[in-house]
C-alpha atoms as a PDB file:
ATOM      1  CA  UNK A   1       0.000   0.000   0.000  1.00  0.00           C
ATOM      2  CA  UNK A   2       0.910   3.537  -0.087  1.00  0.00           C
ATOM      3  CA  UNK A   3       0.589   4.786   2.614  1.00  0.00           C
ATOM      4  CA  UNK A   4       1.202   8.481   2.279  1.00  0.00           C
ATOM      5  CA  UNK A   5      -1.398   8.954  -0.121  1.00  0.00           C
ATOM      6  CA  UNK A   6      -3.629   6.840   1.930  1.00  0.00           C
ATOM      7  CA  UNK A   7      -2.695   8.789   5.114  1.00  0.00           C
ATOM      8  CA  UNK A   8      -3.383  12.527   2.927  1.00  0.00           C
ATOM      9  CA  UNK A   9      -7.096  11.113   1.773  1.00  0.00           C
ATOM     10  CA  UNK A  10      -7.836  10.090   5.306  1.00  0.00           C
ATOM     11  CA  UNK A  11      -6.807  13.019   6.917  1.00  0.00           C
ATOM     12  CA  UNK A  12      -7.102  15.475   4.697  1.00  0.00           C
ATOM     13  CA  UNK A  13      -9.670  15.013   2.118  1.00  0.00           C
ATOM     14  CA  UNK A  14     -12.134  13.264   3.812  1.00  0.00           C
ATOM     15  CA  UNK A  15     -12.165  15.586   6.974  1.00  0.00           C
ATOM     16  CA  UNK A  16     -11.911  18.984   4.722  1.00  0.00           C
ATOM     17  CA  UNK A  17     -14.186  17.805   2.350  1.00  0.00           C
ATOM     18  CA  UNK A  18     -16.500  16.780   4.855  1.00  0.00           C
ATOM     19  CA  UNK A  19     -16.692  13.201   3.979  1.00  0.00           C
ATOM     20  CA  UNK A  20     -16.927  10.673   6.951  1.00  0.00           C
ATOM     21  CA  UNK A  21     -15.691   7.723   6.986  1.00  0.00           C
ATOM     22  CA  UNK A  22     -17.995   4.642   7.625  1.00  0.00           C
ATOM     23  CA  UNK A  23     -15.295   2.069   7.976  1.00  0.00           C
ATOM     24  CA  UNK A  24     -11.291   2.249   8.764  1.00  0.00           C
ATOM     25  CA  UNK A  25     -10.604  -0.488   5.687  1.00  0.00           C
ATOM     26  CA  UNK A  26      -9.254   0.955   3.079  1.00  0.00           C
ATOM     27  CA  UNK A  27      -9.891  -1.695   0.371  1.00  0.00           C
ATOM     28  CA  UNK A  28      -7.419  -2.421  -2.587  1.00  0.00           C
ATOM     29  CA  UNK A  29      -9.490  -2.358  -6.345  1.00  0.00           C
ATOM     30  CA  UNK A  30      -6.770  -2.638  -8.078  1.00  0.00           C
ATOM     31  CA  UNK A  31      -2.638  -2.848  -8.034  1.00  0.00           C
ATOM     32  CA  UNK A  32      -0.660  -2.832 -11.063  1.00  0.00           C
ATOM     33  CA  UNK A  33       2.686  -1.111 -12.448  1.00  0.00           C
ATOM     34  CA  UNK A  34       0.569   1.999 -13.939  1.00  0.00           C
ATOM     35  CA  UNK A  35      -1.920   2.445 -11.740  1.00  0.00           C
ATOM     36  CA  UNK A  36      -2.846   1.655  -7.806  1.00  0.00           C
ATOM     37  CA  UNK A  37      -6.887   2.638  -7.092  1.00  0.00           C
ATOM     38  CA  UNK A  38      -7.893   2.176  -3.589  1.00  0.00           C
ATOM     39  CA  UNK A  39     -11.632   2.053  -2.068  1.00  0.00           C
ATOM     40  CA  UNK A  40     -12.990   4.078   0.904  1.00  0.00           C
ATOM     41  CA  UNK A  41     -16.606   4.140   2.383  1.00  0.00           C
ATOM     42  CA  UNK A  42     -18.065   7.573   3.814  1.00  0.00           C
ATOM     43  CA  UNK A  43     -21.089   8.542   4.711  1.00  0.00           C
ATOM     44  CA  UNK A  44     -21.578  10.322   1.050  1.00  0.00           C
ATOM     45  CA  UNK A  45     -20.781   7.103  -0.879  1.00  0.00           C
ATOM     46  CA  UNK A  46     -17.336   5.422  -2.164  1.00  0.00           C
ATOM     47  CA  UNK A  47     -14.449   7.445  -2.136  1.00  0.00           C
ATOM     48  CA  UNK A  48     -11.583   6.133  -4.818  1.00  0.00           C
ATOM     49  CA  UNK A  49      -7.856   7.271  -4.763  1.00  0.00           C
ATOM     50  CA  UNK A  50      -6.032   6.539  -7.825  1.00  0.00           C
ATOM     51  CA  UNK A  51      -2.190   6.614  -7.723  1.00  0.00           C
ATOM     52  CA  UNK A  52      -0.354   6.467 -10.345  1.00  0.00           C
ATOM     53  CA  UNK A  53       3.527   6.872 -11.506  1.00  0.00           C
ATOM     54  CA  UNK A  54       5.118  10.335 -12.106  1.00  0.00           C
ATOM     55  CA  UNK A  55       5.596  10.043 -15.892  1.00  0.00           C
ATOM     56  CA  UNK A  56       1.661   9.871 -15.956  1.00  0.00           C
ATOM     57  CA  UNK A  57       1.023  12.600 -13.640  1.00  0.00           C
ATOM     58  CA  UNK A  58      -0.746  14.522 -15.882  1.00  0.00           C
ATOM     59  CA  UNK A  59      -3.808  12.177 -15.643  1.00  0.00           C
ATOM     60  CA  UNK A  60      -6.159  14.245 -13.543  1.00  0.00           C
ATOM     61  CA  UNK A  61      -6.021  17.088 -15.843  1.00  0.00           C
ATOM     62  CA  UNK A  62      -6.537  15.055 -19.071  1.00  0.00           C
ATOM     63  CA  UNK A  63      -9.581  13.610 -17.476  1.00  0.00           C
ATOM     64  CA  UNK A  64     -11.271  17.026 -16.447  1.00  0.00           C
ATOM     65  CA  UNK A  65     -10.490  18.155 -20.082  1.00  0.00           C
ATOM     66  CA  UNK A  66     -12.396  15.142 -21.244  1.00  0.00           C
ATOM     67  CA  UNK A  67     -15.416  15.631 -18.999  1.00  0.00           C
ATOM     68  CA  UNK A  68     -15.115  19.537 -19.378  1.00  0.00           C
ATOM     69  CA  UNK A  69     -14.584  19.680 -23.244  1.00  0.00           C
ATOM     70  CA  UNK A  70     -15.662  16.051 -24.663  1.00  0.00           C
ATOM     71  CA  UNK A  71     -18.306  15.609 -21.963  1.00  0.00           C
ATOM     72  CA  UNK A  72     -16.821  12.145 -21.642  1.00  0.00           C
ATOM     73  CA  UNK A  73     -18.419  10.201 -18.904  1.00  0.00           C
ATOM     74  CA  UNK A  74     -15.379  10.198 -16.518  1.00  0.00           C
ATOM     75  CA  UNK A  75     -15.183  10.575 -12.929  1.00  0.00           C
ATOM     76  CA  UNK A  76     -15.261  13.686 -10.989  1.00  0.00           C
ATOM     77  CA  UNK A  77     -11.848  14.458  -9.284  1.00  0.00           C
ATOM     78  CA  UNK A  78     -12.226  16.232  -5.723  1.00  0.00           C
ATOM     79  CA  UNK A  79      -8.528  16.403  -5.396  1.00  0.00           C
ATOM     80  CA  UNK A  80      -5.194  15.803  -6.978  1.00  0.00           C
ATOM     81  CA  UNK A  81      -2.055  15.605  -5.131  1.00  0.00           C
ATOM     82  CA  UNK A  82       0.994  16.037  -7.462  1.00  0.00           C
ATOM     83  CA  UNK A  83       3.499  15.194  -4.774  1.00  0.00           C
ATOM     84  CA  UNK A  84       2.169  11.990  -4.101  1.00  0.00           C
ATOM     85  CA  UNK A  85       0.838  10.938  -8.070  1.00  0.00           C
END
């Protein structure tokens, strides 16, 4: 797991958000060389936290130019960390 970006959604995002969590599992989706997704229940539905590597970084802005230009049916970001991928 990593856990710094799991630490920064805990306490950060969910609290300042105002998300609650409804469980203290954080459950793995998927793990893979490109990609890492992790699973977290609040009180507001399913949190996910994607990780990725640092040469695809640019990933959360590619997908809000899809949903904001294409109107591609992609998720909606809350937060991007470019520190942690």
């Amino acid at each position: 797991m990593h856990k710094p970006a799991i630490d920064w959604v805990i306490n950060i995002i969910l609290t300042d958000l105002g998300y609650h969590p409804e469980s203290d599992r954080t459950y793995v989706v998927q793990s893979n060389p490109w990609s890492s997704v992790y699973r977290f229940l609040t009180d507001q539905g399913y949190i996910f936290l994607k990780q990725i590597p640092q040469a695809l970084s640019l990933e959360p802005k590619v997908t809000d130019l899809s949903r904001d230009q294409f109107y591609a049916n992609v998720p909606t970001i809350i937060a991007d960390n470019m520190d942690l991928h």
